[in-house]
C-alpha atoms as a PDB file:
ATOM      1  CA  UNK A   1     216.365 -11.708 169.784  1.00  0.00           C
ATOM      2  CA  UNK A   2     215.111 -11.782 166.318  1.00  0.00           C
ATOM      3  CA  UNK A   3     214.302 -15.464 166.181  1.00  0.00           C
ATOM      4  CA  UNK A   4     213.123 -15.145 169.748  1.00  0.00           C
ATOM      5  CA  UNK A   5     210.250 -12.349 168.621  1.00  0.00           C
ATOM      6  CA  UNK A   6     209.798 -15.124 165.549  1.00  0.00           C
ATOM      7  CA  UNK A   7     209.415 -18.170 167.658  1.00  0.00           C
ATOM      8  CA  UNK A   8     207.021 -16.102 169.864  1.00  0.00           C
ATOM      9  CA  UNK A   9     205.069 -14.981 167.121  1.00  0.00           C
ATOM     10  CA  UNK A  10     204.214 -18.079 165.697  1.00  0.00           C
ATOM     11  CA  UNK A  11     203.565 -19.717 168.728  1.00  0.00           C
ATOM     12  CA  UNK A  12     200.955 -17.194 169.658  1.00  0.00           C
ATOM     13  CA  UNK A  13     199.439 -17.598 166.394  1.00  0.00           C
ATOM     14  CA  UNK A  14     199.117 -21.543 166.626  1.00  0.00           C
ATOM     15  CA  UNK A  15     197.213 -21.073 169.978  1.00  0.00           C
ATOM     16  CA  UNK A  16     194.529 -19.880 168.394  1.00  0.00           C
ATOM     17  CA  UNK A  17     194.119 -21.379 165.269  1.00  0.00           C
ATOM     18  CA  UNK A  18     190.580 -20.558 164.790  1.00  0.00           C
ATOM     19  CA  UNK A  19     191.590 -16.897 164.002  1.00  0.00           C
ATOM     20  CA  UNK A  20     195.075 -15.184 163.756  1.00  0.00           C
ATOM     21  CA  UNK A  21     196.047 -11.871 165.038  1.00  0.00           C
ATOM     22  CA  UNK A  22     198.835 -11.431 162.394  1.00  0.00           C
ATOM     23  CA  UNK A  23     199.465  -8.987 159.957  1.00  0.00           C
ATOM     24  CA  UNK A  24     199.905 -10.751 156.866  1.00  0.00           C
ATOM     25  CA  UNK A  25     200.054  -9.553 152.754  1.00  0.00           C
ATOM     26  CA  UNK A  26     199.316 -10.610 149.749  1.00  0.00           C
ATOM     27  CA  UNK A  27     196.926 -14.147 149.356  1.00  0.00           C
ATOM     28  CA  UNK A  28     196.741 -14.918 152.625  1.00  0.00           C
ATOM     29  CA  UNK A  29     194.978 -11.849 153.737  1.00  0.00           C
ATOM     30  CA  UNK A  30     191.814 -12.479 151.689  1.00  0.00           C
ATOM     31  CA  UNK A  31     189.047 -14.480 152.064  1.00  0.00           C
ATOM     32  CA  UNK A  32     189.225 -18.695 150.873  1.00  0.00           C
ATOM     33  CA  UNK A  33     187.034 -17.573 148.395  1.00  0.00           C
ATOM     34  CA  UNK A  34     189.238 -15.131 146.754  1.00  0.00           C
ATOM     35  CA  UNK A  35     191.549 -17.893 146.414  1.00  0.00           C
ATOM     36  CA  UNK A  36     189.492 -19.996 144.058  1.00  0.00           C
ATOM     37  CA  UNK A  37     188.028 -16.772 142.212  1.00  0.00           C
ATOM     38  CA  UNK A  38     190.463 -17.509 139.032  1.00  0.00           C
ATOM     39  CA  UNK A  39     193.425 -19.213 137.940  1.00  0.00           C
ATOM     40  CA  UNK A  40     195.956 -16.663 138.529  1.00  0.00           C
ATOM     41  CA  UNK A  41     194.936 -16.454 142.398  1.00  0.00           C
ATOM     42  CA  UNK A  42     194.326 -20.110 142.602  1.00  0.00           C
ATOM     43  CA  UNK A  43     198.265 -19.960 141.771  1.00  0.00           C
ATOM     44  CA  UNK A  44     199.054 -17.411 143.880  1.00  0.00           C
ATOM     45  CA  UNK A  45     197.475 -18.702 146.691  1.00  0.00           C
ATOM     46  CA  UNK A  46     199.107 -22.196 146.173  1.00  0.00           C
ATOM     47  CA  UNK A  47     202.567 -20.474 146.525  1.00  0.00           C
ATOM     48  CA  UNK A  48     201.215 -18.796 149.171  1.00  0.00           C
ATOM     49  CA  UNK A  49     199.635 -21.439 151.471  1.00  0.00           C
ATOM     50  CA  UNK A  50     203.384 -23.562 150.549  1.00  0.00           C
ATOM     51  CA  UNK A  51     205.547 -20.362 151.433  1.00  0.00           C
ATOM     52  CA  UNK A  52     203.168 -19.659 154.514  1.00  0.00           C
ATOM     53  CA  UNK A  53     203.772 -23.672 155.935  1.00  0.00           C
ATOM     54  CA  UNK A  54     207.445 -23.271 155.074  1.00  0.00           C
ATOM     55  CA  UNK A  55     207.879 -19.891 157.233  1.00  0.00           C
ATOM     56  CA  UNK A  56     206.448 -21.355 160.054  1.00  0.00           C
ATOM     57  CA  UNK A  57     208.668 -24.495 159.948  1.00  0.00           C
ATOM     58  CA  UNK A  58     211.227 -22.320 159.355  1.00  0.00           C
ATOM     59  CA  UNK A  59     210.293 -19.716 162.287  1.00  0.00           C
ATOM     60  CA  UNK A  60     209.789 -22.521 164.655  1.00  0.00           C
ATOM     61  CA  UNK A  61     213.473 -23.332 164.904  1.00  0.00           C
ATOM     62  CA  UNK A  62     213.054 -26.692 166.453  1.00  0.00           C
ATOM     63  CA  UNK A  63     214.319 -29.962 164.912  1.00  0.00           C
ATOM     64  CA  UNK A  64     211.354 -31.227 163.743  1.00  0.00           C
ATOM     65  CA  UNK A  65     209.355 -29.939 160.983  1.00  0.00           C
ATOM     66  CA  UNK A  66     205.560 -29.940 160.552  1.00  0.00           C
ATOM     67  CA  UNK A  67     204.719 -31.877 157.463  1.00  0.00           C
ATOM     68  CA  UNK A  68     207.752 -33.949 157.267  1.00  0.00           C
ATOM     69  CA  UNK A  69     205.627 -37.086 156.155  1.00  0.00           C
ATOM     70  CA  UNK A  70     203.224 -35.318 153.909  1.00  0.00           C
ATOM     71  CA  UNK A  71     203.477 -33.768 150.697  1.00  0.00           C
ATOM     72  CA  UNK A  72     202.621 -30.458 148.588  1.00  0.00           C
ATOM     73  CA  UNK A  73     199.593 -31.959 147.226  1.00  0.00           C
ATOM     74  CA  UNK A  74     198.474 -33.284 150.136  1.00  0.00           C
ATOM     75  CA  UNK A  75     198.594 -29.965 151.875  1.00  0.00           C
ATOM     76  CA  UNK A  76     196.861 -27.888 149.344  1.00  0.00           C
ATOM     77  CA  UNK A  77     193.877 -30.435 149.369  1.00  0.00           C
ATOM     78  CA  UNK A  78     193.599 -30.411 152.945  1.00  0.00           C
ATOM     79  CA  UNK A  79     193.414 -26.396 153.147  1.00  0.00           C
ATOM     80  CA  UNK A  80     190.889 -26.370 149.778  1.00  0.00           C
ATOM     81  CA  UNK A  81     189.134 -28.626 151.422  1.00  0.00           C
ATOM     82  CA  UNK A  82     188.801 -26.103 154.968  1.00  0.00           C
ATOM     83  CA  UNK A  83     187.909 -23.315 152.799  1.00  0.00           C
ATOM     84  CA  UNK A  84     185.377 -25.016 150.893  1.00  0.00           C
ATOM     85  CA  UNK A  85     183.910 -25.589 154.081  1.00  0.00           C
ATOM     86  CA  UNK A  86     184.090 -21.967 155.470  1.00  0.00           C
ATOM     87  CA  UNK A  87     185.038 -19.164 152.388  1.00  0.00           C
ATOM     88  CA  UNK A  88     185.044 -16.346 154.167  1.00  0.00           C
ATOM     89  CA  UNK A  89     187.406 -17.280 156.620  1.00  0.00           C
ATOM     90  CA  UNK A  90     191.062 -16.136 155.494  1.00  0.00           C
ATOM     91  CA  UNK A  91     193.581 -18.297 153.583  1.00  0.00           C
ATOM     92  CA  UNK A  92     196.245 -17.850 156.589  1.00  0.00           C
ATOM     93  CA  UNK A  93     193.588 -18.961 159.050  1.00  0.00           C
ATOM     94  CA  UNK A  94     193.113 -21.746 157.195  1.00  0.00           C
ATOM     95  CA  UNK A  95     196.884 -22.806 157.491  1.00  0.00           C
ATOM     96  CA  UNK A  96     196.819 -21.759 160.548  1.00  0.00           C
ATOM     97  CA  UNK A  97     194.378 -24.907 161.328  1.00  0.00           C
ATOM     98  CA  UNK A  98     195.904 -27.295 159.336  1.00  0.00           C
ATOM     99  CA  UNK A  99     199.091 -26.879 160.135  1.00  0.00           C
ATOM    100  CA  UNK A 100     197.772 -27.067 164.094  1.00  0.00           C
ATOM    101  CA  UNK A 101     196.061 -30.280 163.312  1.00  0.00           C
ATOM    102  CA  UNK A 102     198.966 -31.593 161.715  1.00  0.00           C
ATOM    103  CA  UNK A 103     201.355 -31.095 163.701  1.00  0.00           C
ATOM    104  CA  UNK A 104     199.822 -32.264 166.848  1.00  0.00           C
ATOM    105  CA  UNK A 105     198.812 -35.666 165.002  1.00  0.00           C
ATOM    106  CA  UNK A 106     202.623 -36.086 164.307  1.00  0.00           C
ATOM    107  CA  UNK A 107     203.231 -35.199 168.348  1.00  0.00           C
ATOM    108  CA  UNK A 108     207.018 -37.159 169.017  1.00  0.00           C
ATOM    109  CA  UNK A 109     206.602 -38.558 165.639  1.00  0.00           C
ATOM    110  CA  UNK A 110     207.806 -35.422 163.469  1.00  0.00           C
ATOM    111  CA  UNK A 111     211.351 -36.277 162.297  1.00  0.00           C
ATOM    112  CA  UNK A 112     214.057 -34.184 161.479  1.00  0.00           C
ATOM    113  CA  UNK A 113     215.051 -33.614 157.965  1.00  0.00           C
ATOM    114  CA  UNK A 114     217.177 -36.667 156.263  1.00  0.00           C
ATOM    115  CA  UNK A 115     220.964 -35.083 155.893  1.00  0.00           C
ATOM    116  CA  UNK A 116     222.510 -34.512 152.611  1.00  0.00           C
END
């Protein structure tokens, strides 16, 4: 029931990308801007945004993941460069539209992870 009340959640949240309904803490409750105000929450918010993308891989529970042929990097410029264009929108909205755009540009081509 848990994962089902996960799996919902997230869902409802990618519908509407534009602006979540979520109760969130920490980073990516503030504003973009607040995210590039210094160096320590230009950190934080970078282990934010990577911990944010990861939960909702993690809470999707399918076998494809969301990402799986970009990088860290790659991410964090992509969301800098959403917030640059609107700052007072918050970080997890932000995320929210990335990760929307990317993972309906990957459609049937997001893979599962390589075994170990």
């Amino acid at each position: 029931m848990l994962r089902f009340g996960a799996v919902l959640a997230t869902v409802s949240m990618l519908s509407f990308p534009a602006r979540s309904q979520t109760l969130s803490f920490g980073m990516g409750a503030t504003s973009c801007a607040n995210w590039k105000l210094n160096d320590y929450n230009d950190y934080a918010g970078k282990t934010w945004i990577l911990g944010f993308w990861s939960g909702l891989n993690a809470a999707a529970d399918t076998a494809s993941f969301v990402g799986i042929d970009t990088d860290a990097p790659a991410i964090l410029a992509e969301i800098a460069l959403i917030c640059s264009n609107s700052p007072s929108m918050k970080l997890q909205d932000a995320i929210i539209a990335h990760y929307s755009r990317v993972r309906v540009g990957e459609g049937p081509k997001a893979r599962q992870l390589p075994s170990r």
